[in-house]
Protein backbone atom coordinates (compact mmCIF):
# COMPACT_ATOMS: atom_id res chain seq x y z
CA UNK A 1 -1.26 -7.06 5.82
CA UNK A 2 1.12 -5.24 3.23
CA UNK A 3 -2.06 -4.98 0.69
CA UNK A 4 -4.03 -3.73 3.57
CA UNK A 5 -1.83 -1.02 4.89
CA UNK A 6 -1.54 0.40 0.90
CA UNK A 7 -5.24 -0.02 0.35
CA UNK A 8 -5.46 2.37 3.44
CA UNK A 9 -2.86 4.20 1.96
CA UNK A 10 -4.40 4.76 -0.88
CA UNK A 11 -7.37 5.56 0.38
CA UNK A 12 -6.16 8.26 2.61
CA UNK A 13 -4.42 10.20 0.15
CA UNK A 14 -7.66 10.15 -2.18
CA UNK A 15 -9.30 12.16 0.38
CA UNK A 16 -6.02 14.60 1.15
CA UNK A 17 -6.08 15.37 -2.74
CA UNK A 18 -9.69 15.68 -3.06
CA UNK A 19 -9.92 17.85 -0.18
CA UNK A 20 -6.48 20.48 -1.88
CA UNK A 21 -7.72 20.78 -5.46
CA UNK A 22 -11.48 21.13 -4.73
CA UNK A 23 -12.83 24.47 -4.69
CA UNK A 24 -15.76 24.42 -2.88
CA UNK A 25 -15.83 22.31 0.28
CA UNK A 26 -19.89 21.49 -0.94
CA UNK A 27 -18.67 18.93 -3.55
CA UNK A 28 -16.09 16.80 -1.27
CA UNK A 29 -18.19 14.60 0.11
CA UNK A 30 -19.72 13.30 -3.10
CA UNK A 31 -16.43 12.55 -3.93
CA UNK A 32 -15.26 10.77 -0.46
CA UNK A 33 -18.25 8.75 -0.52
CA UNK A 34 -16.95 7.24 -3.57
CA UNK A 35 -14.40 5.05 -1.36
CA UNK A 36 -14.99 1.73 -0.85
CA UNK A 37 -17.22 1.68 2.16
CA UNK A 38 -14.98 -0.11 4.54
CA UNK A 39 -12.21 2.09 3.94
CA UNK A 40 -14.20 5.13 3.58
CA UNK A 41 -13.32 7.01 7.17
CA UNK A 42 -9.60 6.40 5.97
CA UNK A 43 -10.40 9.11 3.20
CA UNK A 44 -12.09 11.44 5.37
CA UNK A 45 -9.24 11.27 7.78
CA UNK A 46 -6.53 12.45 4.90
CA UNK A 47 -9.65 15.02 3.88
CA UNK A 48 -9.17 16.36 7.36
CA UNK A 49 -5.47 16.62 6.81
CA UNK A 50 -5.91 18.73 3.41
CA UNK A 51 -8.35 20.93 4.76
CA UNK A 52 -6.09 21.48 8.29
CA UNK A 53 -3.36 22.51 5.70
CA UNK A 54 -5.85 24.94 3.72
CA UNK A 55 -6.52 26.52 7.23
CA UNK A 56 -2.94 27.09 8.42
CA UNK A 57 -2.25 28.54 5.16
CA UNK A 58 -5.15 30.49 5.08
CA UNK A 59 -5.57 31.68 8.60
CA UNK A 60 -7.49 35.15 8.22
CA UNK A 61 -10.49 32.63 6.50
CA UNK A 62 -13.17 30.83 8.36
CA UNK A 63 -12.20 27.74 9.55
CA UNK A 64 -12.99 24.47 6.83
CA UNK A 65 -12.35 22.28 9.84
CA UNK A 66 -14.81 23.79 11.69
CA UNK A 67 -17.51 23.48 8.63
CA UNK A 68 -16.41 19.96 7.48
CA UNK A 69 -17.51 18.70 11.27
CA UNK A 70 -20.73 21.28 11.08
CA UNK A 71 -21.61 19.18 7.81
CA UNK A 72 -20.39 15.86 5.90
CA UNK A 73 -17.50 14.84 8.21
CA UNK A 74 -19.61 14.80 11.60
CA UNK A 75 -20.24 11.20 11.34
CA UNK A 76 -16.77 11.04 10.64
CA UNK A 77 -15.36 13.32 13.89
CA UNK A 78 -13.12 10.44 14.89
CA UNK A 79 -10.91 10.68 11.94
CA UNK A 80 -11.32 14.07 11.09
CA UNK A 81 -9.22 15.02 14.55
CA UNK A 82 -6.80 12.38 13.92
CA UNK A 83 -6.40 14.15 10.26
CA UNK A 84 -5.92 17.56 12.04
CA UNK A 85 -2.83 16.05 13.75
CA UNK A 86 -1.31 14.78 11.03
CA UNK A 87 -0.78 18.79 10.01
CA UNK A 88 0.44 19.42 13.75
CA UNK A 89 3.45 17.14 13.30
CA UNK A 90 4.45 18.62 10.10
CA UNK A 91 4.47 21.93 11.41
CA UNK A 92 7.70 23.79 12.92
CA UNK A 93 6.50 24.61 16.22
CA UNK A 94 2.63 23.91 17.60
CA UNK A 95 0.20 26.27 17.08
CA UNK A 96 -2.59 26.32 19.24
CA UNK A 97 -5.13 28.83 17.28
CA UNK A 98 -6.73 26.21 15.31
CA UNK A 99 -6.89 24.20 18.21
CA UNK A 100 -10.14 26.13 19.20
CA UNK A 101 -11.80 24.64 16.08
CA UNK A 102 -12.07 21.27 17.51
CA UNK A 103 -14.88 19.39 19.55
CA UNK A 104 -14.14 20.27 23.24
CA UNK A 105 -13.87 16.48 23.99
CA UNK A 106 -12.67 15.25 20.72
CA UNK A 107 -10.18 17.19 20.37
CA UNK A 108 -7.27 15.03 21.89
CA UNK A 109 -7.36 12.86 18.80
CA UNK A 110 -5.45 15.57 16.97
CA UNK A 111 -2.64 14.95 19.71
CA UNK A 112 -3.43 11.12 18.65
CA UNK A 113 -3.06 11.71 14.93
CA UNK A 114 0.33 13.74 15.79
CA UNK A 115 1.73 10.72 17.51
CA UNK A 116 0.69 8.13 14.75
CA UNK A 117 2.20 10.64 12.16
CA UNK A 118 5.13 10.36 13.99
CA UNK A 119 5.49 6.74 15.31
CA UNK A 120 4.76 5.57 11.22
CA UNK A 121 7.04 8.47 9.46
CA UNK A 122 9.95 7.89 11.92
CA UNK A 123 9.40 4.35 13.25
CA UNK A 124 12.98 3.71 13.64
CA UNK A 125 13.33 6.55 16.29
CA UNK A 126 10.35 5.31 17.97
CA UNK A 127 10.82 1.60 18.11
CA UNK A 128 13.84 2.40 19.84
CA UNK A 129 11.20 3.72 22.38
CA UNK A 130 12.18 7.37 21.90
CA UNK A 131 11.03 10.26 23.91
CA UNK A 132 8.39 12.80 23.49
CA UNK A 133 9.47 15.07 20.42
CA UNK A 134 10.50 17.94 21.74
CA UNK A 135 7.14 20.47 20.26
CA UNK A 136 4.84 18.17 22.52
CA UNK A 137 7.59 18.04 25.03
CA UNK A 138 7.53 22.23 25.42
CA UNK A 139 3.47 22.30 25.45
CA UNK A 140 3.16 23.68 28.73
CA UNK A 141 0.06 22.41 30.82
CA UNK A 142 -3.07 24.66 31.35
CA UNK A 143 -6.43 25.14 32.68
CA UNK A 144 -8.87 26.93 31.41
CA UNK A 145 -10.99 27.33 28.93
CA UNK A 146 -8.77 24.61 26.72
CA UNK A 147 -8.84 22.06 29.23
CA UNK A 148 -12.67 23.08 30.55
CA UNK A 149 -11.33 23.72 34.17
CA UNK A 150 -9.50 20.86 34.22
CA UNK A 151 -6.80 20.31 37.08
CA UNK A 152 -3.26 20.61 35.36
CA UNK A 153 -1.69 16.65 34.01
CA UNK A 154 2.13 16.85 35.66
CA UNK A 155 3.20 15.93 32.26
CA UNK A 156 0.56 17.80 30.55
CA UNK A 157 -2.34 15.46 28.87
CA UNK A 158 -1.11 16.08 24.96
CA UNK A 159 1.92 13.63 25.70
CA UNK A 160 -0.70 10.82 26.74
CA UNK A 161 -2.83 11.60 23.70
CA UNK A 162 0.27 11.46 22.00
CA UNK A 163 1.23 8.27 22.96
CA UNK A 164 -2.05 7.19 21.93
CA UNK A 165 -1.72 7.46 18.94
CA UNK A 166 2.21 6.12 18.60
CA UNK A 167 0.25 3.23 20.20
CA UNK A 168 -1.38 2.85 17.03
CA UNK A 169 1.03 3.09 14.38
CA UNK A 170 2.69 0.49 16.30
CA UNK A 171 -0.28 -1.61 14.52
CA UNK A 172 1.24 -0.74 10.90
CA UNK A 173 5.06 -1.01 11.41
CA UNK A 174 4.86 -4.07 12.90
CA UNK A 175 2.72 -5.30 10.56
CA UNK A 176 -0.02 -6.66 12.69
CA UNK A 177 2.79 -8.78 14.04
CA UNK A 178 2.10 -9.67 18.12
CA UNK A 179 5.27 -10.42 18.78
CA UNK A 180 6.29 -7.38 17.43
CA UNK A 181 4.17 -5.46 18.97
CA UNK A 182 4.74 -6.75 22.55
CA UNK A 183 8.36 -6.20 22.35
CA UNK A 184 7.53 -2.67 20.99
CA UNK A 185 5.46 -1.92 23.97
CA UNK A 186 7.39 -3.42 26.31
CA UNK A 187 10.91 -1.34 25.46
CA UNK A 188 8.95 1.69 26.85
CA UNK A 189 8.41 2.87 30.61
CA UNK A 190 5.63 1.20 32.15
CA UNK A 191 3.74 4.54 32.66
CA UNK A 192 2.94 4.52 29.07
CA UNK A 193 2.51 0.83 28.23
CA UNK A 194 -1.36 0.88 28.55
CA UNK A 195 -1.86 4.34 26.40
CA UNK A 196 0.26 2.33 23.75
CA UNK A 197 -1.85 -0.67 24.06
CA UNK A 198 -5.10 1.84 23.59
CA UNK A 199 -3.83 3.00 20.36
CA UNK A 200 -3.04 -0.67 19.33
CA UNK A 201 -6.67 -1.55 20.08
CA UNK A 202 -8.10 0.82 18.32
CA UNK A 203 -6.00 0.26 15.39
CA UNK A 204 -6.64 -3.27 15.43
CA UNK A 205 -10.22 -3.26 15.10
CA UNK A 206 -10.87 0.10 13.12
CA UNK A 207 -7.68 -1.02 10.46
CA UNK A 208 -7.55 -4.38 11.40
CA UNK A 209 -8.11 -7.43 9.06
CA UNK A 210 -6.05 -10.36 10.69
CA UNK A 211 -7.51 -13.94 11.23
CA UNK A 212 -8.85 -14.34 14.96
CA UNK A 213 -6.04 -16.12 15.97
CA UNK A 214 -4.39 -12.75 16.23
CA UNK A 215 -6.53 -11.49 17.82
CA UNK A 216 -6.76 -14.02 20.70
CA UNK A 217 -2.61 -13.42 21.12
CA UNK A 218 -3.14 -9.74 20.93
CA UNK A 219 -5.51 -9.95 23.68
CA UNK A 220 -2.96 -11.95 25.54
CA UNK A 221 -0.04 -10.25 24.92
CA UNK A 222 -1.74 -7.38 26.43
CA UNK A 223 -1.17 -8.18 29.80
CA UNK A 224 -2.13 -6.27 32.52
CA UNK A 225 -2.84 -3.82 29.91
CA UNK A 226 -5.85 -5.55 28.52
CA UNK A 227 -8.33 -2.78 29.79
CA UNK A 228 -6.67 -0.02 27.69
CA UNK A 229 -6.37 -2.41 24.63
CA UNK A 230 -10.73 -3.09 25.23
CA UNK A 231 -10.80 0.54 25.51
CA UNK A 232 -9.42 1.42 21.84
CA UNK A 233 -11.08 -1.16 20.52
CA UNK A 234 -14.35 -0.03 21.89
CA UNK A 235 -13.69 3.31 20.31
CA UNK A 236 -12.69 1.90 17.32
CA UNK A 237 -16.09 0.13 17.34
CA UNK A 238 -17.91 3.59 17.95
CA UNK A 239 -16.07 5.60 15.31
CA UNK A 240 -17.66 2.95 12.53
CA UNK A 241 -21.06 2.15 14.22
CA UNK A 242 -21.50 6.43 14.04
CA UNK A 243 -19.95 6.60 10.84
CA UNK A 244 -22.33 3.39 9.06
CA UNK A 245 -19.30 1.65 8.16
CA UNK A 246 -19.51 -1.62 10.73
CA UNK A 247 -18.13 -4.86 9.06
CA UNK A 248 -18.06 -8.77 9.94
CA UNK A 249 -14.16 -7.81 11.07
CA UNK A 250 -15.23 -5.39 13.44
CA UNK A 251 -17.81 -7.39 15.04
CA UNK A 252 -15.15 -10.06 15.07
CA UNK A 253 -12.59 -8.39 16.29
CA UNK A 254 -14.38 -6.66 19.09
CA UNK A 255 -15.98 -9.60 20.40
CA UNK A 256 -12.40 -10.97 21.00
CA UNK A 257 -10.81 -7.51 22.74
CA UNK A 258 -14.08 -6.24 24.08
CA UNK A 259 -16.12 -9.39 25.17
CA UNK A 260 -18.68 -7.26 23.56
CA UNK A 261 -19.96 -7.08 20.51
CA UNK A 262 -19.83 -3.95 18.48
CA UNK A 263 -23.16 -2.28 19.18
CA UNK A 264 -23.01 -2.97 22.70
CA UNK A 265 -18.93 -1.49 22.49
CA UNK A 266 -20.49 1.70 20.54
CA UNK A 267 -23.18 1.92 23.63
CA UNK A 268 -20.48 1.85 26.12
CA UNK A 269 -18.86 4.61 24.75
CA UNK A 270 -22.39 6.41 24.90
CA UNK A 271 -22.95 5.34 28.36
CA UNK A 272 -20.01 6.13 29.80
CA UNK A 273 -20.22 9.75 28.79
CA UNK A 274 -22.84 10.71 31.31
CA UNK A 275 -22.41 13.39 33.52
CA UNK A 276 -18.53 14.01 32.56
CA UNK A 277 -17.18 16.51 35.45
CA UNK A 278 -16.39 19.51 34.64
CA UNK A 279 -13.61 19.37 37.36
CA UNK A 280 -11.32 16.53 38.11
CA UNK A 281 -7.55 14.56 37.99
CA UNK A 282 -7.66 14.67 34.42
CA UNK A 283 -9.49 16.25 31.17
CA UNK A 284 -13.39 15.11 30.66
CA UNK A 285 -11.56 13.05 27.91
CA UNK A 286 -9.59 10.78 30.37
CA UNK A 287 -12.07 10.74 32.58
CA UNK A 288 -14.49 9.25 29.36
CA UNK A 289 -11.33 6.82 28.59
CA UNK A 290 -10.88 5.94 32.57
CA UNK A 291 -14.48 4.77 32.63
CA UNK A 292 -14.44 2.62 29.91
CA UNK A 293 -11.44 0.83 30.89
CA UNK A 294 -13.16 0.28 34.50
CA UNK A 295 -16.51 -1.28 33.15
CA UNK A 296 -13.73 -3.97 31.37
CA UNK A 297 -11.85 -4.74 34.39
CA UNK A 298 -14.87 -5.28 36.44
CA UNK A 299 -15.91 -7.81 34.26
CA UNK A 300 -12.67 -9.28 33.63
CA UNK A 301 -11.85 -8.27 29.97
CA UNK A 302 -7.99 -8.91 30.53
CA UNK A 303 -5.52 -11.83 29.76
CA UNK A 304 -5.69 -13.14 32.28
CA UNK A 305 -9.26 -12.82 33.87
């Protein structure tokens, strides 16, 4: 698991460089596509992180963000938005201005890749089952054209997103470990448990590479939770099917959280994003994430059904 996490390491900050010392945003992809195929999105997601950088810096210029997701990186939209986070937690105080750059309904996975950033760089905090940091804590919630008419979240919607992503980087400091994990999880309030176990199924099949042995305990250890763990994994599954990159481990490994395999996981995603309401408890995103996690408890994708 070590090797893994510093292959993905490694991987990720071949893209961030690529994407600072590159002059013309043209030539990046021929040099992303260079990673290893498995590991490729990893590269696009530290890519995302460079060019998010370029833009803060560089405000008064057209947005690369914006053009890397009009081009190369639109099979890659998952990570890119997690990327864009990563420059949101390093920042002072949350900007919003480049938040308009985003995919309307992606665009919560920046709030993801903020929480990972944080969960990984400060684990020890977090572990401890922390609170919100106090930038996400002070984002005050809104309708309107951000949030598409949405009703306003009581704790405002970036703190789940957030937590989404802390979910995840649970994956990488515990070292795929279930136990771990579970006693992670369980230190924080209940509310939050299944947006953590989300991110951990997501990470587990999009990072993943542990025998299936884990996977059956992870599934298990999920609990109640079990729906939000089929739900990361099924977007996990639909960030590689759209990006090319499927592997035996993701088939694998979303057969055992899903019940599914991967295609079908990557259709559910598609299926479920029919006729999203403009209008409702939640942002279309939720709503999206909501579904998905219904379909699985009907059937009975949980520990214990």
């Amino acid at each position: 698991m070590r090797q893994r996490i510093e292959h993905i390491g490694a991987a990720f900050t071949e893209g961030y460089h690529q994407a600072l010392h590159l002059e013309r945003l043209d030539h990046l992809p021929e040099h992303l596509n260079r990673v290893e195929l498995e590991l490729r999105g990893f590269a696009y997601e530290g890519a995302a992180m460079g060019l998010a950088l370029l833009d803060h810096l560089t405000f008064w210029q057209p947005s690369r963000i914006t053009q890397f997701l009009q081009g190369a990186g639109k099979d890659h939209a998952y990570m890119v938005h997690v990327g864009v986070g990563w420059v949101w937690a390093r920042l002072p105080f949350f900007l919003p201005r480049r938040e308009e750059s985003l995919d309307p309904l992606l665009r919560w996975l920046a709030f993801d890749g903020w929480g990972f950033h944080e969960g990984f760089f400060h684990w020890p905090d977090y572990v401890a089952a922390q609170d919100w940091p106090r930038k996400i804590r002070t984002i005050r919630p809104t309708t309107g054209p951000r949030d598409h008419g949405t009703t306003k979240d009581p704790i405002g919607y970036e703190r789940r997103a957030f937590d989404q992503g802390l979910g995840r980087s649970f994956w990488f400091v515990n070292g795929g470990n279930v136990a771990w994990i579970s006693r992670t999880i369980a230190a924080f309030p209940e509310t939050r448990q299944k947006d953590l176990w989300s991110g951990i199924g997501l990470a587990t099949v999009y990072a993943g590479g542990v025998p299936e042995s884990v996977l059956d305990d992870l599934r298990a250890a999920a609990g109640k939770s079990g729906a939000g763990l089929a739900q990361g994994a099924a977007f996990a599954a639909k960030a590689r099917e759209r990006a090319g990159n499927l592997t035996d481990y993701t088939e694998t490994a979303t057969r055992v959280l899903t019940g599914l395999s991967a295609l079908e996981a990557a259709r559910l995603t598609d299926s479920t994003l029919e006729n999203l309401p403009a209008r409702g408890p939640g942002p279309p995103y939720e709503v999206w994430r909501r579904r998905i996690q219904q379909r699985f408890e009907k059937v009975g994708v949980l520990a214990n059904g």
